[in-house]
N, C-alpha and C. Protein backbone atom coordinates (compact mmCIF):
# COMPACT_ATOMS: atom_id res chain seq x y z
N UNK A 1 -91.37 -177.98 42.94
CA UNK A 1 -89.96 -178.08 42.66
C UNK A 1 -89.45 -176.75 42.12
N UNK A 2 -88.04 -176.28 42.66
CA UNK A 2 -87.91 -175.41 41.78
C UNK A 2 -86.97 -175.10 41.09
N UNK A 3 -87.21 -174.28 39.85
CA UNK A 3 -86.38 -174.48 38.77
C UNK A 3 -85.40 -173.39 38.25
N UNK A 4 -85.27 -172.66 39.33
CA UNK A 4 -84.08 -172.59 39.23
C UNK A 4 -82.20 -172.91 39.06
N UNK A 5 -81.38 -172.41 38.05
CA UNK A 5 -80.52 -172.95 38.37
C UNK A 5 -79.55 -172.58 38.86
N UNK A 6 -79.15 -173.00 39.55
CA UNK A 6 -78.05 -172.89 40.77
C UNK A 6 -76.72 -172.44 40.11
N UNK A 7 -76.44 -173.51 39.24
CA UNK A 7 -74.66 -173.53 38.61
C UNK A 7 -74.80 -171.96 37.81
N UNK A 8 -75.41 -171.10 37.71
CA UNK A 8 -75.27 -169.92 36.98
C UNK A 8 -75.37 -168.98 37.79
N UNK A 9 -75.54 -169.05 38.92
CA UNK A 9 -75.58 -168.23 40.37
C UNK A 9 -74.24 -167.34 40.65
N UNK A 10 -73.57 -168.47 40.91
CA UNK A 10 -72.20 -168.14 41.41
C UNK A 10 -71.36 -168.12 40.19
N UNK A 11 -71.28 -167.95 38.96
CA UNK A 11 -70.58 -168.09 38.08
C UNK A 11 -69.24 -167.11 38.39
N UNK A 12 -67.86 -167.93 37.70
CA UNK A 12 -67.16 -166.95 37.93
C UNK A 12 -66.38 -166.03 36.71
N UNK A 13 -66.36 -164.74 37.48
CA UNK A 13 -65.77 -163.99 36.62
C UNK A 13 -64.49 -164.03 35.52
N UNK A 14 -64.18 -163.82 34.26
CA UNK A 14 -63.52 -164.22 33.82
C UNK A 14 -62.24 -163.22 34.01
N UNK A 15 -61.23 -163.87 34.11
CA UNK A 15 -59.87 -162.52 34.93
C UNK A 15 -59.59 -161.28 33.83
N UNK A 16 -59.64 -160.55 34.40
CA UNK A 16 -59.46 -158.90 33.56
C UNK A 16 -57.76 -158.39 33.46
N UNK A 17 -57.02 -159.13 34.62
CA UNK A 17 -55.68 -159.22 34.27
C UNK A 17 -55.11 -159.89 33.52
N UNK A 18 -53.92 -159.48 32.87
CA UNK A 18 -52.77 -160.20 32.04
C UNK A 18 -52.55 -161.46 32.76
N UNK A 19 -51.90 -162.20 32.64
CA UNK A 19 -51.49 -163.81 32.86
C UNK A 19 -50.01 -163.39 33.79
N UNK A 20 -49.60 -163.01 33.17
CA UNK A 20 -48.50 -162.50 33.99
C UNK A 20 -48.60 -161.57 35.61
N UNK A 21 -49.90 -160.76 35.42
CA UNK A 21 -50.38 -159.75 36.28
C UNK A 21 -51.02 -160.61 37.77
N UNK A 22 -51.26 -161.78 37.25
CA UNK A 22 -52.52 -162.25 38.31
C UNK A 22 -51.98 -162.92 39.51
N UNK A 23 -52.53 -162.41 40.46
CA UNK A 23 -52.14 -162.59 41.86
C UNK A 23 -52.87 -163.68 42.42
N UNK A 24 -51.69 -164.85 42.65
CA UNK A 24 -52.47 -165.93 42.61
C UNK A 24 -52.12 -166.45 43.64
N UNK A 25 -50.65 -166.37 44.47
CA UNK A 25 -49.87 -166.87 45.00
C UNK A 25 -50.41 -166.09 46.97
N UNK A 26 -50.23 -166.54 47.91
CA UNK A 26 -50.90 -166.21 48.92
C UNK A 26 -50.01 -166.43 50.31
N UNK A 27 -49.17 -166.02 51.18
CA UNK A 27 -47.87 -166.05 51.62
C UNK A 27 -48.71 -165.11 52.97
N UNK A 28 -48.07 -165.56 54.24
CA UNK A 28 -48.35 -164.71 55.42
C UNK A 28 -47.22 -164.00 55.90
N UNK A 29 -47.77 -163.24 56.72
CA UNK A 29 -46.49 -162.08 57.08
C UNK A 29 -46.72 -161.73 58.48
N UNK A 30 -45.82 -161.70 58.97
CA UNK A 30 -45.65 -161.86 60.43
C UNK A 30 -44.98 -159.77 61.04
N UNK A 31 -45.83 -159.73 62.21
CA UNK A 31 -45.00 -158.18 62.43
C UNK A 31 -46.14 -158.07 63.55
N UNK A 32 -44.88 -157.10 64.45
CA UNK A 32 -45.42 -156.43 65.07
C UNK A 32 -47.01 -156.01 65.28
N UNK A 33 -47.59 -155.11 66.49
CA UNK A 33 -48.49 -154.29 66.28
C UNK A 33 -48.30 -152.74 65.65
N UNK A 34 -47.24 -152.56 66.23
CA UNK A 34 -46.72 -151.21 65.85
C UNK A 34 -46.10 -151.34 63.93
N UNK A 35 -45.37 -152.16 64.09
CA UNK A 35 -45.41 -152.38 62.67
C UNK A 35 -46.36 -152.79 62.30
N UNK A 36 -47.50 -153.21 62.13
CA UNK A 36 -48.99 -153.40 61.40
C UNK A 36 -49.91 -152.17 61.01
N UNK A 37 -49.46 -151.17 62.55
CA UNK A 37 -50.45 -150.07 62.30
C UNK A 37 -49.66 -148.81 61.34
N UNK A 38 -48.25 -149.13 61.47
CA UNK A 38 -47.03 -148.40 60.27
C UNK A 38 -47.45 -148.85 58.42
N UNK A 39 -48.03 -150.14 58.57
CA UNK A 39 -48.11 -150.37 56.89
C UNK A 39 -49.61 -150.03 56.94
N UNK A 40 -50.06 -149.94 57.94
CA UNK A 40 -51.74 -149.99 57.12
C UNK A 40 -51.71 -148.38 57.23
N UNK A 41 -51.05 -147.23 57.94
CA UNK A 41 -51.11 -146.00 57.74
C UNK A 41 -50.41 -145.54 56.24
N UNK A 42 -49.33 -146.19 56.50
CA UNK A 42 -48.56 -145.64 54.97
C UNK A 42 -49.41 -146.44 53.72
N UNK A 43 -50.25 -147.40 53.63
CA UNK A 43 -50.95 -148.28 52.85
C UNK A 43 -52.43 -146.71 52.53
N UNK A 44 -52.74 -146.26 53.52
CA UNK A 44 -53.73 -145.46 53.55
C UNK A 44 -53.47 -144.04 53.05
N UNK A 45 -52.25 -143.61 53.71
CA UNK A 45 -52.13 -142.75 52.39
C UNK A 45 -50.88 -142.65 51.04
N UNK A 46 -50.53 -143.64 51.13
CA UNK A 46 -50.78 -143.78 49.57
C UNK A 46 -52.00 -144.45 48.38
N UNK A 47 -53.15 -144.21 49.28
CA UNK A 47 -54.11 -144.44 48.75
C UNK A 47 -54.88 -145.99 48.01
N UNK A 48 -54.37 -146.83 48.75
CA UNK A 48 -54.19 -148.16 48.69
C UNK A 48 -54.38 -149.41 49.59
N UNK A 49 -54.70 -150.32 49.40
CA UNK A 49 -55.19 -151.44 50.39
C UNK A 49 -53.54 -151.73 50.75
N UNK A 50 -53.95 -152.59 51.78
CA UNK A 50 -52.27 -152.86 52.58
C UNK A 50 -52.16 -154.27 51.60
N UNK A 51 -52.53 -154.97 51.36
CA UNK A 51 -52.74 -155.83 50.23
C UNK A 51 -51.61 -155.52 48.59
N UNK A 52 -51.99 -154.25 48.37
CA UNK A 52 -51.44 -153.61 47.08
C UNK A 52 -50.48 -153.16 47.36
N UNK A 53 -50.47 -152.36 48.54
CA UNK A 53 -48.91 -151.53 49.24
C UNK A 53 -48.16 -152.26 49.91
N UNK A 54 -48.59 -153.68 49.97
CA UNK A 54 -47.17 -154.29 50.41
C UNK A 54 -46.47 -155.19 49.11
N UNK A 55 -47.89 -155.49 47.89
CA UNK A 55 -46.95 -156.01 46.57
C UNK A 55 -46.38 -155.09 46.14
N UNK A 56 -46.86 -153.67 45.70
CA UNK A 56 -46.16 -152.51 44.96
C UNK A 56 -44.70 -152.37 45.44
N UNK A 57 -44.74 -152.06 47.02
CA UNK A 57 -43.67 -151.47 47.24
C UNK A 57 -42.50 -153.05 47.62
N UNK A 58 -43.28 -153.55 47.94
CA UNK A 58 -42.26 -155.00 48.27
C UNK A 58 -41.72 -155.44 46.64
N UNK A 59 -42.46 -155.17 45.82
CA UNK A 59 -41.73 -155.79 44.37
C UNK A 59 -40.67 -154.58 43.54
N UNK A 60 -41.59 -152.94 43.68
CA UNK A 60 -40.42 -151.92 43.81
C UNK A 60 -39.68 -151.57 44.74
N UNK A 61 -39.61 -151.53 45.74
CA UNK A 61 -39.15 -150.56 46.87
C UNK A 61 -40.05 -149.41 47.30
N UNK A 62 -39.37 -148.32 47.89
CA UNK A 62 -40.21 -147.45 48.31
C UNK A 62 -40.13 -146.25 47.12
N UNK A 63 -39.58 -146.60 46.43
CA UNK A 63 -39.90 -145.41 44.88
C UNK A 63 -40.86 -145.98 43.91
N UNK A 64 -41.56 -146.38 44.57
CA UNK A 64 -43.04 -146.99 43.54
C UNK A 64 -43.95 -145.61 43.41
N UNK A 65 -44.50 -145.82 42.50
CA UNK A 65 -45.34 -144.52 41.92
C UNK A 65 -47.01 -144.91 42.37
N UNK A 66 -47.36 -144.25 43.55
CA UNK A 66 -48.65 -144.75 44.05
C UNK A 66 -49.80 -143.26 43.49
N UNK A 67 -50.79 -144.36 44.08
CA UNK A 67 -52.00 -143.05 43.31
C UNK A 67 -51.55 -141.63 44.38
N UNK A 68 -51.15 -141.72 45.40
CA UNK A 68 -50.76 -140.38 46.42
C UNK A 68 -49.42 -139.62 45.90
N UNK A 69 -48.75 -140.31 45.49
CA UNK A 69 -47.94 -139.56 44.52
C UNK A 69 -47.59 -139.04 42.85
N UNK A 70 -49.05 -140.09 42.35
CA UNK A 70 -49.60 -139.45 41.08
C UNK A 70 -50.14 -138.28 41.14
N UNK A 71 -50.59 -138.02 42.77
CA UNK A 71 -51.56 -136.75 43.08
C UNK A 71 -51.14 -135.68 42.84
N UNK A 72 -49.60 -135.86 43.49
CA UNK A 72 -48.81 -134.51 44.22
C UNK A 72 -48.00 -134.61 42.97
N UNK A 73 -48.03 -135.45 41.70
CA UNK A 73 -47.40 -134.58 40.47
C UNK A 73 -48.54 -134.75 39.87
N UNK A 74 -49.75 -134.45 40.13
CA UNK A 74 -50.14 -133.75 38.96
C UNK A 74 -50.58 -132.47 39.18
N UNK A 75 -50.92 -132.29 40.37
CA UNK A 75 -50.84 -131.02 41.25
C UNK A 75 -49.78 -129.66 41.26
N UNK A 76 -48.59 -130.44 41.00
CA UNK A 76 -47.59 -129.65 40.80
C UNK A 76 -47.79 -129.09 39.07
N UNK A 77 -47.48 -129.97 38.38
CA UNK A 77 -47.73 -130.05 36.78
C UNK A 77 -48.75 -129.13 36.59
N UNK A 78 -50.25 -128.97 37.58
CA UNK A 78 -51.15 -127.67 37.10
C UNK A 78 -50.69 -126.72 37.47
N UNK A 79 -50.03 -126.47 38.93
CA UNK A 79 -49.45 -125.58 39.20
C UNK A 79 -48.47 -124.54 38.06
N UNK A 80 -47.35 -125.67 37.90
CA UNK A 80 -46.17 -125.57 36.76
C UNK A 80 -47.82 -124.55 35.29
N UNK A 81 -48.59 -125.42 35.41
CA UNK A 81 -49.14 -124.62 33.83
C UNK A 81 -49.74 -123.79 33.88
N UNK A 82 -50.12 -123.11 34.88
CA UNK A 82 -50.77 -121.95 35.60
C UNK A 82 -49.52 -121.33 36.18
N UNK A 83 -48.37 -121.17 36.28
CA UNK A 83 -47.55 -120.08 35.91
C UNK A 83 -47.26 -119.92 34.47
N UNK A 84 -46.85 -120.99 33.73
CA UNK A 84 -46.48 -120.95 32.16
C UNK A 84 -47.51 -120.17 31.63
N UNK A 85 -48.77 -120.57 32.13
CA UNK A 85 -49.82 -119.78 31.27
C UNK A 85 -49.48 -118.17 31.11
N UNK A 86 -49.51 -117.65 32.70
CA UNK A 86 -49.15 -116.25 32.62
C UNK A 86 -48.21 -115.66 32.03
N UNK A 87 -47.08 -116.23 31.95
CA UNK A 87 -45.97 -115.79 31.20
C UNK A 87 -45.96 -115.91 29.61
N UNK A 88 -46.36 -117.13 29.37
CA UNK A 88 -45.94 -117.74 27.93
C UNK A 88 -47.75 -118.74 27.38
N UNK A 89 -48.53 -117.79 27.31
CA UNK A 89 -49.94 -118.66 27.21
C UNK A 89 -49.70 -120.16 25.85
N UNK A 90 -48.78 -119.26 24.74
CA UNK A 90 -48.84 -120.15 23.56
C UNK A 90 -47.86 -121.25 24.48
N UNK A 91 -46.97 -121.36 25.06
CA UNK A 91 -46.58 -122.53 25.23
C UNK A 91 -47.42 -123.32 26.40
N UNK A 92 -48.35 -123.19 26.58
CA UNK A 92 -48.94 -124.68 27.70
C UNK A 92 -49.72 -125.33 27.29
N UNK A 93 -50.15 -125.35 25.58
CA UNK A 93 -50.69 -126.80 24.92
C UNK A 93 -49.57 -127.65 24.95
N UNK A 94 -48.27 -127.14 24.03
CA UNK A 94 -46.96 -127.98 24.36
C UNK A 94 -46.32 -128.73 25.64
N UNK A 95 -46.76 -127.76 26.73
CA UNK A 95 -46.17 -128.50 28.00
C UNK A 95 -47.45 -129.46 28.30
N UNK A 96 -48.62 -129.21 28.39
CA UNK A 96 -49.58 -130.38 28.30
C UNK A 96 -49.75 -131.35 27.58
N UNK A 97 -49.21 -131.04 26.57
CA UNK A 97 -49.40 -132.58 25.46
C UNK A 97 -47.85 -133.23 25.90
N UNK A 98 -47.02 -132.26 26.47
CA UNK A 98 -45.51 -133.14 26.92
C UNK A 98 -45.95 -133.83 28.34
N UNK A 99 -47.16 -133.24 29.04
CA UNK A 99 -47.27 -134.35 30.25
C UNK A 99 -48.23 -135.05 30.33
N UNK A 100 -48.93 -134.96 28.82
CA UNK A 100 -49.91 -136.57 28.34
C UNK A 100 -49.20 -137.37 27.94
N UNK A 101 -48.15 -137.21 27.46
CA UNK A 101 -47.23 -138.24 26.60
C UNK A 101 -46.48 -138.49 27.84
N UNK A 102 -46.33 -138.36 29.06
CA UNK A 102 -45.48 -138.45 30.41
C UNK A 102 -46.11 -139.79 30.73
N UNK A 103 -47.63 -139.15 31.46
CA UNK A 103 -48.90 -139.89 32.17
C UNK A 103 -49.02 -141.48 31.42
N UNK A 104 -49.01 -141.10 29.90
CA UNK A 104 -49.15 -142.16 29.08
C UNK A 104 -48.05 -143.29 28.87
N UNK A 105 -46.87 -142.73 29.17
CA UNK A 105 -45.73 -143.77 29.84
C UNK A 105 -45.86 -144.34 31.39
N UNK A 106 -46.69 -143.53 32.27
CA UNK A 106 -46.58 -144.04 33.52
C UNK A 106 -47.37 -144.91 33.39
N UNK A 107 -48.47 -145.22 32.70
CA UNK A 107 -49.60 -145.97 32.98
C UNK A 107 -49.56 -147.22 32.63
């Protein structure tokens, strides 16, 4: 016989989201081919499952802040501190601690 137990196998995880956050609700969506291969490209690069890029942007619009456009400002922002540096070295702890305190609102 064996004694293993089963019911601790599959146990399930306990949710890591807020109550408010949790995606529970499950709805189909109808489209095209051409529109299918339009969200799963723009889903891809904004760096995201078509899953996430159609709640993000379907609950914001298309000014949602995705990880592909967290990229291209923070990219800019080193850019931006690597000129400041050359000019003005003492000021780019200030502009860096002004775009931790930025990041730290986006998040």
């Amino acid at each position: 016989m064996n004694d293993y137990n089963y019911k601790y196998k599959h146990k399930k995880r306990a949710h890591t989201r807020d109550e408010s956050e949790r995606r529970e609700k499950v709805t189909s969506l109808r489209s095209s081919e051409t529109e299918l291969k339009k969200i799963q490209k723009n889903a891809k690069d904004a760096g995201m499952s078509v899953n996430n890029y159609l709640n993000i942007v379907g609950a914001n619009g298309r000014k949602a802040l995705t990880p592909a456009i967290m990229v291209q400002i923070q990219n800019t922002i080193n850019y931006a501190c690597s000129m400041i540096e050359l000019h003005e070295p003492d000021a780019v702890v200030t502009m860096q601690e002004g775009v931790n305190d930025l990041w730290q609102k986006l998040m």
